[in-house]
PDB file of N, CA and C in Angstrom:
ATOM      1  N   UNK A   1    -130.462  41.753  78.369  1.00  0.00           N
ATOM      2  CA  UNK A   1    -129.833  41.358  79.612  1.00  0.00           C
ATOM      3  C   UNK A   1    -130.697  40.287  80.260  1.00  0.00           C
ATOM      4  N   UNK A   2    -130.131  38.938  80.565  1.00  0.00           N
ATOM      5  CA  UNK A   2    -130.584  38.352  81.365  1.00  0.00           C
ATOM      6  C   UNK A   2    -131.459  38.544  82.787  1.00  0.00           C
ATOM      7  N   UNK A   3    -131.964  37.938  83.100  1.00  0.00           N
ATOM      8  CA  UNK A   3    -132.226  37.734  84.899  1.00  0.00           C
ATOM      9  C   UNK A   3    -131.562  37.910  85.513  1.00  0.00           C
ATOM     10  N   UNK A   4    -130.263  36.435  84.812  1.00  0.00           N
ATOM     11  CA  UNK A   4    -129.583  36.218  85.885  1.00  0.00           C
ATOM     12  C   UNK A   4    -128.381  37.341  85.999  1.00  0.00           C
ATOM     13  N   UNK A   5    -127.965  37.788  84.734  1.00  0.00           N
ATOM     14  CA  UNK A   5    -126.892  39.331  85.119  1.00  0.00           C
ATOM     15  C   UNK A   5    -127.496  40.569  85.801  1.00  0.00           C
ATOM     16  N   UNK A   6    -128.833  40.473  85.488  1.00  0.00           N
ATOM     17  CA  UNK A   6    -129.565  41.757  86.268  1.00  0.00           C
ATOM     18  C   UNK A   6    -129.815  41.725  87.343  1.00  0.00           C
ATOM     19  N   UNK A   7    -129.747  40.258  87.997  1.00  0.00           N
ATOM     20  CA  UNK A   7    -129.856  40.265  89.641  1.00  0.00           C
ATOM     21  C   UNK A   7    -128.538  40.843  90.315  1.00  0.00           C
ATOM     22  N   UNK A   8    -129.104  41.548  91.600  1.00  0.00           N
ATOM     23  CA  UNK A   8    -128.200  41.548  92.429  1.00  0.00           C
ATOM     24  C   UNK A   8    -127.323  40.783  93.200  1.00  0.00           C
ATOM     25  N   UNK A   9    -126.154  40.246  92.979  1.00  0.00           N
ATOM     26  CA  UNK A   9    -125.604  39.140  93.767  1.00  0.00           C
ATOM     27  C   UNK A   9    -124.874  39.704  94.663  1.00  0.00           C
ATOM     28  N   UNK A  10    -124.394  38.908  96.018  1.00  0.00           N
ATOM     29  CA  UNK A  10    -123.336  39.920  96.660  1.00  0.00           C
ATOM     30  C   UNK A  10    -122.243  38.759  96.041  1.00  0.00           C
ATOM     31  N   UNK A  11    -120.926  39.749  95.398  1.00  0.00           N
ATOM     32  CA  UNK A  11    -120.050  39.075  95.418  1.00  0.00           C
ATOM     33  C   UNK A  11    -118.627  38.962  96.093  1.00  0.00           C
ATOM     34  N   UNK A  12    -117.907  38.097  96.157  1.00  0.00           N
ATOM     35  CA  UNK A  12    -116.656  38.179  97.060  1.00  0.00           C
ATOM     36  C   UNK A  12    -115.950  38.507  96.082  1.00  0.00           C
ATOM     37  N   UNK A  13    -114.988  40.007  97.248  1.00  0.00           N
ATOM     38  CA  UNK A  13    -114.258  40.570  96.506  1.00  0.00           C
ATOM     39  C   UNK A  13    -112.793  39.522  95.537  1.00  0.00           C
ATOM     40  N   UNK A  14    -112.383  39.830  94.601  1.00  0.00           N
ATOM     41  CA  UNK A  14    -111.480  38.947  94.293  1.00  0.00           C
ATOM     42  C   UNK A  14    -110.137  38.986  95.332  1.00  0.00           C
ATOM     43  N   UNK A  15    -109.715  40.144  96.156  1.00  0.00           N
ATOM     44  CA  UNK A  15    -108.681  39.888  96.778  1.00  0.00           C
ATOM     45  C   UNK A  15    -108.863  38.985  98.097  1.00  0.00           C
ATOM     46  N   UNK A  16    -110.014  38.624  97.965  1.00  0.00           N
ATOM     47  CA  UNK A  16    -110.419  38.075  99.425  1.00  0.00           C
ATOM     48  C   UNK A  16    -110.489  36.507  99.137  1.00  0.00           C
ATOM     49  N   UNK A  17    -110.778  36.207  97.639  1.00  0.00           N
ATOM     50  CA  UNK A  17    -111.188  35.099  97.265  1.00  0.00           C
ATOM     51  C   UNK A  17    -109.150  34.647  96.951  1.00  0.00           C
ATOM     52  N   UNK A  18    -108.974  35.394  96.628  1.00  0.00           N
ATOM     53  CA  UNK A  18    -107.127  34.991  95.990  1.00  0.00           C
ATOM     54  C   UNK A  18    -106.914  34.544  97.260  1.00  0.00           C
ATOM     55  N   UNK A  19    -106.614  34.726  98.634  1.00  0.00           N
ATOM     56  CA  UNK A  19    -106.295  35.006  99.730  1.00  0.00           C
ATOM     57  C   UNK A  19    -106.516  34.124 100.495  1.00  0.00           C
ATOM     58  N   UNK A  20    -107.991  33.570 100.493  1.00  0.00           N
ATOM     59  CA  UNK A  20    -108.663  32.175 100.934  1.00  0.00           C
ATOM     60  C   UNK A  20    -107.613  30.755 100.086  1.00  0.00           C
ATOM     61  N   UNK A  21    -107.756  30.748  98.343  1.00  0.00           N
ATOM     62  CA  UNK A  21    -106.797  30.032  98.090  1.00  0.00           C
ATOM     63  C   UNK A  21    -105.619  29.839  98.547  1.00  0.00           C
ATOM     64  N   UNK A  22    -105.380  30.726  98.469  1.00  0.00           N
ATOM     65  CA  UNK A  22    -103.680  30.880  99.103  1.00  0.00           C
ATOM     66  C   UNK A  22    -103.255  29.890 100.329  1.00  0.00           C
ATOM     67  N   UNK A  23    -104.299  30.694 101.404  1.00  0.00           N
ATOM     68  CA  UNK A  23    -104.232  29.610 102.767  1.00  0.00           C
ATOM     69  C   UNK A  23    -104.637  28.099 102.762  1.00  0.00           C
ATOM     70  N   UNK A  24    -105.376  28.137 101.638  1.00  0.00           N
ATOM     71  CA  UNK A  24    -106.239  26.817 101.667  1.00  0.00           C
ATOM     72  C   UNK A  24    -105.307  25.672 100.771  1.00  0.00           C
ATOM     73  N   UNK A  25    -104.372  26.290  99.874  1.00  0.00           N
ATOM     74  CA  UNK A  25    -103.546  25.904  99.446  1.00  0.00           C
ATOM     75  C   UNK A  25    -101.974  25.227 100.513  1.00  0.00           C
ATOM     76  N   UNK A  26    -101.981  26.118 101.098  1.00  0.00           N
ATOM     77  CA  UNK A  26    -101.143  26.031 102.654  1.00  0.00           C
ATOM     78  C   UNK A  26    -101.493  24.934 103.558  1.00  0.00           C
ATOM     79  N   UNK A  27    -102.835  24.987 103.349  1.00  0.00           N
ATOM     80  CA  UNK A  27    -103.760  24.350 104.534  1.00  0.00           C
ATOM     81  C   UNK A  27    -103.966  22.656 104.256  1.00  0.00           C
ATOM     82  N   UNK A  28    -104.018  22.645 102.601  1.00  0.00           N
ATOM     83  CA  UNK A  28    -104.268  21.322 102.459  1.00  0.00           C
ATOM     84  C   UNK A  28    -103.417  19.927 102.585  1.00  0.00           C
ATOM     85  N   UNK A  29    -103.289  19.502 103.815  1.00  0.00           N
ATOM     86  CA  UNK A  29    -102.423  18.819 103.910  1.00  0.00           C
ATOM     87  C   UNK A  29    -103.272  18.108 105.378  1.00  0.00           C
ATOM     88  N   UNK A  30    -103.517  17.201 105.778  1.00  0.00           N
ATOM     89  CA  UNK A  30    -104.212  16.657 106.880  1.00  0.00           C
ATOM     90  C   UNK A  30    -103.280  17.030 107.888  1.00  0.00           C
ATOM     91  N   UNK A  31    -102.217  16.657 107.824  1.00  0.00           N
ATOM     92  CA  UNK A  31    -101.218  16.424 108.780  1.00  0.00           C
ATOM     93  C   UNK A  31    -101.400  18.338 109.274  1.00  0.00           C
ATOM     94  N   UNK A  32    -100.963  19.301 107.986  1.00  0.00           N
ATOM     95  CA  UNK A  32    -100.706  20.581 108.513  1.00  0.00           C
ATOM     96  C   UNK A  32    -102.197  21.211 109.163  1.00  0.00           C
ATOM     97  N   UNK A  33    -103.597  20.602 108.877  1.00  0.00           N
ATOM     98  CA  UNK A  33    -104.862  20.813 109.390  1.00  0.00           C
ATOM     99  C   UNK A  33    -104.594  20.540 110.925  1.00  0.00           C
ATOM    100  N   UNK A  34    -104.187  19.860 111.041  1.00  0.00           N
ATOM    101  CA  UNK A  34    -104.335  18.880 112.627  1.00  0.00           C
ATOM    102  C   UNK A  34    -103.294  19.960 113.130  1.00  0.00           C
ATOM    103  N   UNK A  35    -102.631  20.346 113.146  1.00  0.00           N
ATOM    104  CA  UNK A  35    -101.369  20.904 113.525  1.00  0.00           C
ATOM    105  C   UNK A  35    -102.039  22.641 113.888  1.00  0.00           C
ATOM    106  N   UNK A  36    -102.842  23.063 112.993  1.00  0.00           N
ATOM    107  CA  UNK A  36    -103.664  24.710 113.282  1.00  0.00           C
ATOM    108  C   UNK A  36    -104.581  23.888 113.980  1.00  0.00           C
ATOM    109  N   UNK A  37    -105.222  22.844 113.926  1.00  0.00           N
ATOM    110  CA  UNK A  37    -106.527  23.056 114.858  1.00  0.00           C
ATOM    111  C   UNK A  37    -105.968  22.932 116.394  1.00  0.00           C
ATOM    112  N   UNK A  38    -104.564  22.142 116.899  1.00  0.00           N
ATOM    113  CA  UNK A  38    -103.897  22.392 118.060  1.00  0.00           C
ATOM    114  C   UNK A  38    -103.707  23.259 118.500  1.00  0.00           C
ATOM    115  N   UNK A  39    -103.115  24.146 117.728  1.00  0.00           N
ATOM    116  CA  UNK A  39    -102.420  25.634 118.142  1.00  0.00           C
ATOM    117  C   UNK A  39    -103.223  26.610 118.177  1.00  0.00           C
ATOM    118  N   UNK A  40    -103.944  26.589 117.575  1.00  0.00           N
ATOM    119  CA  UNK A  40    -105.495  27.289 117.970  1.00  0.00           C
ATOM    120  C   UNK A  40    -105.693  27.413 119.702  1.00  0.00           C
ATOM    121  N   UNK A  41    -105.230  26.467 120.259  1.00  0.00           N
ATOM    122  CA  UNK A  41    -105.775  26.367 121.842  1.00  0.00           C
ATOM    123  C   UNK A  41    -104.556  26.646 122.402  1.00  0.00           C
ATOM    124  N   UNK A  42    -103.613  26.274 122.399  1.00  0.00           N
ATOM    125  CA  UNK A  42    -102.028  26.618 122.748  1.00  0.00           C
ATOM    126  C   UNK A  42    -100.860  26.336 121.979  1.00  0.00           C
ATOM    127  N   UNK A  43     -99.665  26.901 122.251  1.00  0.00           N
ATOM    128  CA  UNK A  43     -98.668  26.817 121.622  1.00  0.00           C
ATOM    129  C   UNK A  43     -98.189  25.335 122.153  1.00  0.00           C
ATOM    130  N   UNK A  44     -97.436  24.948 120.944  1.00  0.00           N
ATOM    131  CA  UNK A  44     -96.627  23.281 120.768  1.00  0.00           C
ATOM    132  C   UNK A  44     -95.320  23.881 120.796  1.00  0.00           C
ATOM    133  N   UNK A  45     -94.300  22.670 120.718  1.00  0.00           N
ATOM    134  CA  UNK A  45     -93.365  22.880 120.407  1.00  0.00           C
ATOM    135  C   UNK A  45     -92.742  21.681 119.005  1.00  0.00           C
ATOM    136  N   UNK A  46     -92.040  21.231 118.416  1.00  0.00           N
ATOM    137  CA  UNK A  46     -92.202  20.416 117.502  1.00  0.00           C
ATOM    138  C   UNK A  46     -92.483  19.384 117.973  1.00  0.00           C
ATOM    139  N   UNK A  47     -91.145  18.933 119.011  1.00  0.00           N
ATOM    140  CA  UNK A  47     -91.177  17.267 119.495  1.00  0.00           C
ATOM    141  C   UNK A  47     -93.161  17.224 120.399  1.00  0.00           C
ATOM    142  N   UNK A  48     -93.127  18.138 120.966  1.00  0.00           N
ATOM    143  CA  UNK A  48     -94.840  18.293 121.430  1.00  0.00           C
ATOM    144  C   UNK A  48     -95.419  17.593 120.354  1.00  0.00           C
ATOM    145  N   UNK A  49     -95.744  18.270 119.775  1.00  0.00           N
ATOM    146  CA  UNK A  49     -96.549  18.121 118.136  1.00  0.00           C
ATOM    147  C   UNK A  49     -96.536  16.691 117.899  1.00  0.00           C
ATOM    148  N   UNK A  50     -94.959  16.290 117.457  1.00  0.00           N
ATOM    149  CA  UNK A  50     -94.930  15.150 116.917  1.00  0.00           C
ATOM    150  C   UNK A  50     -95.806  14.292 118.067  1.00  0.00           C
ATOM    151  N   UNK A  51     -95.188  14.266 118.814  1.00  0.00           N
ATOM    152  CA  UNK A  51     -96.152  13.092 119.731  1.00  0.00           C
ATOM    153  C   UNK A  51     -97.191  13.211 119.993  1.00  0.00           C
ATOM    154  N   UNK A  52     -98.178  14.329 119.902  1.00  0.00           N
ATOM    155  CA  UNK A  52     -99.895  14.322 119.735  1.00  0.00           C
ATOM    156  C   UNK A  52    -100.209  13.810 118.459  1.00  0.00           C
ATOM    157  N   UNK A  53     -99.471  14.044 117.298  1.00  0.00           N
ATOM    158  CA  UNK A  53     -99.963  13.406 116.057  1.00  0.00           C
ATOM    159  C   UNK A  53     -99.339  12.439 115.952  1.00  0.00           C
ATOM    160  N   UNK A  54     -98.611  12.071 116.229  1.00  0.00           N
ATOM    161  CA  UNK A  54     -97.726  10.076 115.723  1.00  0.00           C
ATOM    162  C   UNK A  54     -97.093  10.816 114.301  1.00  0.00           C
ATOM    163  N   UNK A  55     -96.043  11.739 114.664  1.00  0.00           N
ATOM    164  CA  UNK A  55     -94.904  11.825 113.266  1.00  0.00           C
ATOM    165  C   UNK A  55     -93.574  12.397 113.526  1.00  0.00           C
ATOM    166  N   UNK A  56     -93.053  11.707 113.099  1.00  0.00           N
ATOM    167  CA  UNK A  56     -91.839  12.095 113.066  1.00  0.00           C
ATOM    168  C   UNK A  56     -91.362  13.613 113.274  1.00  0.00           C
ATOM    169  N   UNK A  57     -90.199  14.334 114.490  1.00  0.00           N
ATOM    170  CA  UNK A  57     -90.225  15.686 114.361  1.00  0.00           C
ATOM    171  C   UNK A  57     -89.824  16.405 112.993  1.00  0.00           C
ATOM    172  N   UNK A  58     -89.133  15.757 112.648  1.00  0.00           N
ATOM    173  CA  UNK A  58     -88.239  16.325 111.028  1.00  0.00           C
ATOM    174  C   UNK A  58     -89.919  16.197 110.385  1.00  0.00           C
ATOM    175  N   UNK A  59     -91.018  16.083 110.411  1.00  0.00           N
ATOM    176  CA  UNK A  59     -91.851  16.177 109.608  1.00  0.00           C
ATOM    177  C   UNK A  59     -92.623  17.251 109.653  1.00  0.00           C
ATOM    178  N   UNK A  60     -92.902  17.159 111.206  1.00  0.00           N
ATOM    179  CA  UNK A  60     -93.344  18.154 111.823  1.00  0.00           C
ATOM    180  C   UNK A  60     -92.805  19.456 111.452  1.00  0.00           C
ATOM    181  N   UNK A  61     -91.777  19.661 111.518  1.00  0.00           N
ATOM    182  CA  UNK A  61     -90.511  20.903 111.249  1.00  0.00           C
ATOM    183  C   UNK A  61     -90.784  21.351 109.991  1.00  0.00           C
ATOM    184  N   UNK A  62     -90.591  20.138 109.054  1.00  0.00           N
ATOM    185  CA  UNK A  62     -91.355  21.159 107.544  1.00  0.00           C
ATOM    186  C   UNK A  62     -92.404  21.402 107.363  1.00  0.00           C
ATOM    187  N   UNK A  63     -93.376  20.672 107.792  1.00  0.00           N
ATOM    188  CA  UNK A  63     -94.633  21.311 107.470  1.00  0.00           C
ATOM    189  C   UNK A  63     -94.996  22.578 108.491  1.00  0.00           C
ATOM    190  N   UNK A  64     -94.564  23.239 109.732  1.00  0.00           N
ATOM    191  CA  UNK A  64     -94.273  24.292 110.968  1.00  0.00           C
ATOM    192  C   UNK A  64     -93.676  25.006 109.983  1.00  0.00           C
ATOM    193  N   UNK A  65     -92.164  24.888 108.878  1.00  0.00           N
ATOM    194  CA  UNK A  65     -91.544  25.371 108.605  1.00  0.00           C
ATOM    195  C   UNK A  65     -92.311  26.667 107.455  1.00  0.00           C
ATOM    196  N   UNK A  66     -92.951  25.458 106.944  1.00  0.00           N
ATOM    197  CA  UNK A  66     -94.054  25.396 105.660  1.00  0.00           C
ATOM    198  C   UNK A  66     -94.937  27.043 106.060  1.00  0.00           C
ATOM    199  N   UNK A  67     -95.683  26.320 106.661  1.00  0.00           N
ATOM    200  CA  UNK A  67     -96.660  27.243 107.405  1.00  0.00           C
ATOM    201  C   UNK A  67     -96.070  28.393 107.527  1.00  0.00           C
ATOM    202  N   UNK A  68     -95.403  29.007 108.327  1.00  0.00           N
ATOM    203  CA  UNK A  68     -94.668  29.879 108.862  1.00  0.00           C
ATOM    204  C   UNK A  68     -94.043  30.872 107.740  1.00  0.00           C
ATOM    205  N   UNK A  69     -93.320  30.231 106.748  1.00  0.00           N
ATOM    206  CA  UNK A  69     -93.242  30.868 105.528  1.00  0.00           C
ATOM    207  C   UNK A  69     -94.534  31.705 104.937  1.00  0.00           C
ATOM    208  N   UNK A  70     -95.766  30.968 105.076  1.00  0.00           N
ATOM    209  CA  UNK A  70     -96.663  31.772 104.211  1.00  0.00           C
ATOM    210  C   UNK A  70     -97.764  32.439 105.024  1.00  0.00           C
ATOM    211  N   UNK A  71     -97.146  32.629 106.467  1.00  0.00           N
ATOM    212  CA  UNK A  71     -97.736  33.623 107.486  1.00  0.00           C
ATOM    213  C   UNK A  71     -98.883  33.086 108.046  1.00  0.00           C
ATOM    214  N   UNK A  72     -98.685  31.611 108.356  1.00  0.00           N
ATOM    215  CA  UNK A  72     -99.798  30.994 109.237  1.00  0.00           C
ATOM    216  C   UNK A  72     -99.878  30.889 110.594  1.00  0.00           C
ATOM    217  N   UNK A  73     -98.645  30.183 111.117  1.00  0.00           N
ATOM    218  CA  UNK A  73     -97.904  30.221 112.302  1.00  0.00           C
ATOM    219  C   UNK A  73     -96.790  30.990 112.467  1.00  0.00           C
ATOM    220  N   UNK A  74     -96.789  31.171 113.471  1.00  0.00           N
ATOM    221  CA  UNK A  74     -95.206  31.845 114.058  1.00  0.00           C
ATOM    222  C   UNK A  74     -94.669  31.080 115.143  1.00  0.00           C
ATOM    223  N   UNK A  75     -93.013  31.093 115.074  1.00  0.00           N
ATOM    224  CA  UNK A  75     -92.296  30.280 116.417  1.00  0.00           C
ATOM    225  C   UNK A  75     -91.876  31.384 117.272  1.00  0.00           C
ATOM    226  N   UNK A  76     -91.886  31.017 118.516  1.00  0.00           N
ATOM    227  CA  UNK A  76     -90.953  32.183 119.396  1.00  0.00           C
ATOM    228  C   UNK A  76     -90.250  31.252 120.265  1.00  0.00           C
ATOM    229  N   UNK A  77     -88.770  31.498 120.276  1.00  0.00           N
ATOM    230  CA  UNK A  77     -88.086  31.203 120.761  1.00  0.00           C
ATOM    231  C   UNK A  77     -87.722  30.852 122.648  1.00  0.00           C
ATOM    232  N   UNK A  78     -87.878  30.231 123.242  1.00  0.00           N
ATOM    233  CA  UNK A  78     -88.131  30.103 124.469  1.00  0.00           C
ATOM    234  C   UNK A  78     -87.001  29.240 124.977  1.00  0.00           C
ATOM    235  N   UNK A  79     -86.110  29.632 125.404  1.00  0.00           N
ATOM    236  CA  UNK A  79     -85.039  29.018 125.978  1.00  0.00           C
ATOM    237  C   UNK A  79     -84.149  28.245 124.916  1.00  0.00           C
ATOM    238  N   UNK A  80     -84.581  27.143 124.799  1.00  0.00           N
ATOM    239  CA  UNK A  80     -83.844  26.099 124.087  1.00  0.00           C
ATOM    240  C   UNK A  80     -84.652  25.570 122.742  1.00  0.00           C
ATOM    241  N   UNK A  81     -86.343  26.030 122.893  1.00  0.00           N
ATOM    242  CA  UNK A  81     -87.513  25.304 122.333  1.00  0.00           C
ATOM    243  C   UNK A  81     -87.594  26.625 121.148  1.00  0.00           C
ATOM    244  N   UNK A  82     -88.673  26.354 120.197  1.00  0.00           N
ATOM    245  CA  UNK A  82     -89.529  27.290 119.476  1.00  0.00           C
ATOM    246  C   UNK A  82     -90.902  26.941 119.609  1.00  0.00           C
ATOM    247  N   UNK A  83     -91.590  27.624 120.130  1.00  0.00           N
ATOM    248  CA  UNK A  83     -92.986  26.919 120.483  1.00  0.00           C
ATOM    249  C   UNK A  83     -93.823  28.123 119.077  1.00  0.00           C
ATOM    250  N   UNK A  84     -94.527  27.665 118.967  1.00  0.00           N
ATOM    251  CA  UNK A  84     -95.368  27.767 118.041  1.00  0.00           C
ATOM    252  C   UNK A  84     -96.853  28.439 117.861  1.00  0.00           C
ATOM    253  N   UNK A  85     -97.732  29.120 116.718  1.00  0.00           N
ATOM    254  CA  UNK A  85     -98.955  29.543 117.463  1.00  0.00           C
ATOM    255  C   UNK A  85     -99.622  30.168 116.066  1.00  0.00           C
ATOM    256  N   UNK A  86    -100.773  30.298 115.781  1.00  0.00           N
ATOM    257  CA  UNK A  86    -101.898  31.033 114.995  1.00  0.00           C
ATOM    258  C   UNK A  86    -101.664  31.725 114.767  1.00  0.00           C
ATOM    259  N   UNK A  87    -100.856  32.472 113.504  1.00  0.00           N
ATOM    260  CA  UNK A  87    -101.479  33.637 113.480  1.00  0.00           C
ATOM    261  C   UNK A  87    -102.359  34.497 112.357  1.00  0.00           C
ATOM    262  N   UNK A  88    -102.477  33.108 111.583  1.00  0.00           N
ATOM    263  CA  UNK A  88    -103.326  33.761 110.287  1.00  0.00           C
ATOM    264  C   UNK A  88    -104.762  33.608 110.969  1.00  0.00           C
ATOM    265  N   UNK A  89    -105.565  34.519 111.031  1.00  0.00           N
ATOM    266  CA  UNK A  89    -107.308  34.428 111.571  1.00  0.00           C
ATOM    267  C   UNK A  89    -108.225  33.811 110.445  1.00  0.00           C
ATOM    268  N   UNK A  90    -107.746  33.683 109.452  1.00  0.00           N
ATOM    269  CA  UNK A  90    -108.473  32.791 108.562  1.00  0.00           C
ATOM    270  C   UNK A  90    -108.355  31.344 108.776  1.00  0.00           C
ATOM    271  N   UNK A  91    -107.094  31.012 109.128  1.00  0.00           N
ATOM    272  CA  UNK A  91    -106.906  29.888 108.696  1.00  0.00           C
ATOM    273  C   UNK A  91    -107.880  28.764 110.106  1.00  0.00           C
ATOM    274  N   UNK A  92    -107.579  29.849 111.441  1.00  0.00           N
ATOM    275  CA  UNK A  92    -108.558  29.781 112.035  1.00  0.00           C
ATOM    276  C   UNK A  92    -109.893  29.632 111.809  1.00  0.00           C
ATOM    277  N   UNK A  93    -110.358  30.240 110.975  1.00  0.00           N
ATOM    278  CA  UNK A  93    -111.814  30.063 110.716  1.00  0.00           C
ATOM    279  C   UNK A  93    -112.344  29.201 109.812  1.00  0.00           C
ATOM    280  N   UNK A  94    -110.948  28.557 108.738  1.00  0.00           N
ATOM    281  CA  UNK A  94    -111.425  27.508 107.625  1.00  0.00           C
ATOM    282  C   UNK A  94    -111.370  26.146 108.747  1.00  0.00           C
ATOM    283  N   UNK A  95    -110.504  26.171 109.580  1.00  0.00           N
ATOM    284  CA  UNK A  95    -110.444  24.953 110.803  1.00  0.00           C
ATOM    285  C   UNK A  95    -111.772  24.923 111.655  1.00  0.00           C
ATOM    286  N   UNK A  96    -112.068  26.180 111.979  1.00  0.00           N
ATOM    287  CA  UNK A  96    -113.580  25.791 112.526  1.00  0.00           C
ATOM    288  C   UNK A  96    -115.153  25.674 111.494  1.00  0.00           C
ATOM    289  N   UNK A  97    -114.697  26.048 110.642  1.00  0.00           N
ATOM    290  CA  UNK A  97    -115.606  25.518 109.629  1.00  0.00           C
ATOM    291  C   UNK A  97    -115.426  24.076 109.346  1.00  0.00           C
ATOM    292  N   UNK A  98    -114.320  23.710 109.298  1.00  0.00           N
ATOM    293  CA  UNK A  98    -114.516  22.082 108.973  1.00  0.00           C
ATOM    294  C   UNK A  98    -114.820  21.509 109.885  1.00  0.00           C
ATOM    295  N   UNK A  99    -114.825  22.041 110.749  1.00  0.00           N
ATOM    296  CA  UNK A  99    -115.196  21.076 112.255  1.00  0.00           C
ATOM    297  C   UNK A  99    -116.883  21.010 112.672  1.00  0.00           C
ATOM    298  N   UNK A 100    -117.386  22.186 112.514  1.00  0.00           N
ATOM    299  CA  UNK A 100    -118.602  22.224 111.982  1.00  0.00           C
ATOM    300  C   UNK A 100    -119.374  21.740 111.482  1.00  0.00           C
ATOM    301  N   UNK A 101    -118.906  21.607 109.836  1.00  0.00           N
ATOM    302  CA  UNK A 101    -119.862  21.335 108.559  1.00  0.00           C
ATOM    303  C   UNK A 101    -119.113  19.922 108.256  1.00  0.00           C
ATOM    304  N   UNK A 102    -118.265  19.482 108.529  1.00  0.00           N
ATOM    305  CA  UNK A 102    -117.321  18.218 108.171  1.00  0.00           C
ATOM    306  C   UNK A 102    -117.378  17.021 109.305  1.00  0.00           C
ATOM    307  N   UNK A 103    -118.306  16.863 109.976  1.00  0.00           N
ATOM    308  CA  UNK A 103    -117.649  16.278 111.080  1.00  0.00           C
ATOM    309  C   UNK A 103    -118.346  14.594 110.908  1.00  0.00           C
ATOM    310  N   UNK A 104    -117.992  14.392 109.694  1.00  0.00           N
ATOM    311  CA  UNK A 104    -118.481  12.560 109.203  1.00  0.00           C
ATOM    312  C   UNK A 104    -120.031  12.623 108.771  1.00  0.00           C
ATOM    313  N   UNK A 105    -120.477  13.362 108.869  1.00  0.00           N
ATOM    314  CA  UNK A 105    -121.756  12.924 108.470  1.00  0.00           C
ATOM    315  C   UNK A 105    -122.250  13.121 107.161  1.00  0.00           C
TER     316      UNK A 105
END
């Protein structure tokens, strides 16, 4: 037996590591990054959205749509609007990690 198999490593569980992909897979998209690091602080609504980022709402809508499917965001319905909001806590935390460790330097 090696060293290196005989050391103790801590490792990440695999359902935790599947799980991270998953979101990060979800996540990779600049446009859909910018969009969790907003809603993180408050709920948008699409046409909102679009006009803090410069895109089109129909763009906005699929990638909201996107999200939402794979349990990132949620909409709630408010009169006439669907405003929007966090609710995966990871995806939260891969957004403040990049903001962190990513920030141009």
């Amino acid at each position: 037996m090696s060293s290196k198999t005989a050391r103790k490593t801590r490792r990440i569980p695999d359902r935790a590591l599947e799980e991270a992909a998953r979101v990060l897979r979800v996540l990779s998209h600049k446009d859909r990054m910018r969009m969790v690091e907003l809603l993180m602080h408050e709920q948008y609504s699409v046409s909102e959205l679009a006009e803090v980022i410069d895109l089109p709402p129909a763009a906005v809508s699929q990638h909201l749509n996107h999200m939402a499917a794979h349990g990132i965001v949620e909409g709630e319905r408010i009169e006439r609007q669907v405003f929007y909001r966090v609710i995966h806590p990871n995806a939260e935390h891969l957004i403040d990690c990049i903001a962190k460790h990513c920030d141009g330097k």
